[in-house]
Protein backbone atom coordinates (compact mmCIF):
# COMPACT_ATOMS: atom_id res chain seq x y z
CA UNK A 1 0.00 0.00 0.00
CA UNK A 2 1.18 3.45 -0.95
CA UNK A 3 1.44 6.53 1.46
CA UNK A 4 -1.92 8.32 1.79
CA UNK A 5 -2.35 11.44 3.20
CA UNK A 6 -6.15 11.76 4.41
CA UNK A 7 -7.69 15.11 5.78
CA UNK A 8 -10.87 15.59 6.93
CA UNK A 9 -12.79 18.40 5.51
CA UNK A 10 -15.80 19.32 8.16
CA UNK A 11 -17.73 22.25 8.63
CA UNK A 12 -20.85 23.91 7.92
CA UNK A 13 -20.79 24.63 4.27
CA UNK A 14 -24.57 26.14 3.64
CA UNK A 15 -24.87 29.09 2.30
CA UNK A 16 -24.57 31.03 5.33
CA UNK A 17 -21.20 29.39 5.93
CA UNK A 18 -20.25 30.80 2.01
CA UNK A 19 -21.65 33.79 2.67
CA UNK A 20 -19.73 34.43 6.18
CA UNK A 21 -16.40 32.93 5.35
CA UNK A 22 -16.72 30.31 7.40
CA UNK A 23 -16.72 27.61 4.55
CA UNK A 24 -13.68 29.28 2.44
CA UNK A 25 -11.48 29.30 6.30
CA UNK A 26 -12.35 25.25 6.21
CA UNK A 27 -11.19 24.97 2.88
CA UNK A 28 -8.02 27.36 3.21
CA UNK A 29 -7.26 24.77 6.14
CA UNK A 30 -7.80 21.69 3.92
CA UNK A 31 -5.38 23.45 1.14
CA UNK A 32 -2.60 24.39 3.88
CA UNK A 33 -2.77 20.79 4.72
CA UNK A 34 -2.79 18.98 1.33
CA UNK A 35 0.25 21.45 0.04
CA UNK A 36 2.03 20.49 3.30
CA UNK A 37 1.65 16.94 2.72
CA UNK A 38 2.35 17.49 -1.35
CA UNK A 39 5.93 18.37 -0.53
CA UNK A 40 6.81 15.17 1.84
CA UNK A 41 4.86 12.59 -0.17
CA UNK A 42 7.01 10.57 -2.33
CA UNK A 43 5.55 9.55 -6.09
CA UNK A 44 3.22 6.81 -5.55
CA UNK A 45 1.47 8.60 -2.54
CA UNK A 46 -1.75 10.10 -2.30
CA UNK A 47 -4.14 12.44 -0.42
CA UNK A 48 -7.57 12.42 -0.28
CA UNK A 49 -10.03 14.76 0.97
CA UNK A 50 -12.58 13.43 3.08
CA UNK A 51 -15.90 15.14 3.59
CA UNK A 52 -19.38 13.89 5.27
CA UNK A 53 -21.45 17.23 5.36
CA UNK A 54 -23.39 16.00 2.29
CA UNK A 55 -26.22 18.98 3.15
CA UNK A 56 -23.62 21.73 2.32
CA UNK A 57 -23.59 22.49 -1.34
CA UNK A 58 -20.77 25.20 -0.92
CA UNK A 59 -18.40 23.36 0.65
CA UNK A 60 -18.51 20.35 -1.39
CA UNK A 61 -18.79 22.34 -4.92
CA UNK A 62 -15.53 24.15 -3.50
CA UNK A 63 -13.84 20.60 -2.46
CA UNK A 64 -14.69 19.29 -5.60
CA UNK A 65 -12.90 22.46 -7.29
CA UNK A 66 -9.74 21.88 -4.99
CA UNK A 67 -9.56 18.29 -5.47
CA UNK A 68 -9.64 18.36 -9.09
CA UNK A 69 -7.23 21.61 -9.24
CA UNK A 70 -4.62 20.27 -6.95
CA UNK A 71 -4.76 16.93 -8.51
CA UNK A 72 -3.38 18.76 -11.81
CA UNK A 73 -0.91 20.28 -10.09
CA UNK A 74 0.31 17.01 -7.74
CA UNK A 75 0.29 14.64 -11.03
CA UNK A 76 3.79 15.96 -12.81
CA UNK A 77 5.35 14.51 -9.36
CA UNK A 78 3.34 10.95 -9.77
CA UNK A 79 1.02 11.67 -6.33
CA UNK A 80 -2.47 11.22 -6.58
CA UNK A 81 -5.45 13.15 -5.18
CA UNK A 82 -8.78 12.67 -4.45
CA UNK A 83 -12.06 12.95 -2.29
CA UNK A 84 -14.70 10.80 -0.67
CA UNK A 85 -17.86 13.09 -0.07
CA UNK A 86 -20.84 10.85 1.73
CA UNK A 87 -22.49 10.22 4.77
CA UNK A 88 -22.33 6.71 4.74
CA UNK A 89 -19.15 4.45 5.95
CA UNK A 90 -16.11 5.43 3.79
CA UNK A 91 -13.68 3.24 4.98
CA UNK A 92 -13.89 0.76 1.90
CA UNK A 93 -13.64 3.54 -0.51
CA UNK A 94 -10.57 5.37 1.70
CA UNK A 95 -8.94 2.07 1.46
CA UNK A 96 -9.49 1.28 -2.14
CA UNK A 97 -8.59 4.84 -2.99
CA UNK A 98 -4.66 4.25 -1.56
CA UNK A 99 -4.46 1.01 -2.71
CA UNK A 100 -2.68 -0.46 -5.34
CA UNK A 101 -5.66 -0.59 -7.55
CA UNK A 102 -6.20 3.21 -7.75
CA UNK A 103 -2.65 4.06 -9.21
CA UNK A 104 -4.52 5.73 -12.16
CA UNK A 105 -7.56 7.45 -10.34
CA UNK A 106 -6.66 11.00 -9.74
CA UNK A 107 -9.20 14.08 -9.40
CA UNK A 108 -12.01 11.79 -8.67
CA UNK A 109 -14.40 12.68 -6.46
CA UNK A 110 -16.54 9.58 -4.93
CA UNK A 111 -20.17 10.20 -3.57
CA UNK A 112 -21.93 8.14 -1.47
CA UNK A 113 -25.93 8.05 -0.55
């Protein structure tokens, strides 16, 4: 199994959360993080972004946006990124997603019901 990075993205992300700030400050913590962990993961590795607050359009259009922004950026130095949005259990799809298996899955984002 490759190196993967996970961080939690939580928060309210309604609109009052877009309109206040509050959901870009979650978000500008969840970026910090990722480009923290982009410079120590070797190629192979991976980080994924993992969200449950399915209700809050703003901050999962935004994650979505990140995910798929940064994963352009990571993939010249062979690290992977992606996120797991869903209220359900995760685990299986957190597992698959550093796994062998996923080598080629980058900028995906994975909902669950």
């Amino acid at each position: 199994m490759s190196v993967q990075v996970v961080i939690d993205v939580a928060g309210d992300g309604g609109l009052s959360a877009a309109a206040s700030g509050d959901a870009a400050t979650v978000l500008a913590d969840a970026f910090d993080t990722a480009r923290e962990a982009l410079s120590t993961l070797p190629p192979g590795g991976g980080i994924l972004f993992r969200c449950q607050e399915t209700d809050a359009p703003a901050l999962t259009g935004a994650l979505t946006s990140l995910c798929r922004g940064l994963a352009r950026e990571a993939a010249p130095l062979g690290v992977r990124v992606n996120a797991v949005i869903g209220k359900s259990d995760v685990d299986e799809l957190v597992a698959f997603l550093g796994s062998p298996a996923a080598t080629m899955c980058t900028g995906a984002v994975l909902e669950t019901v």
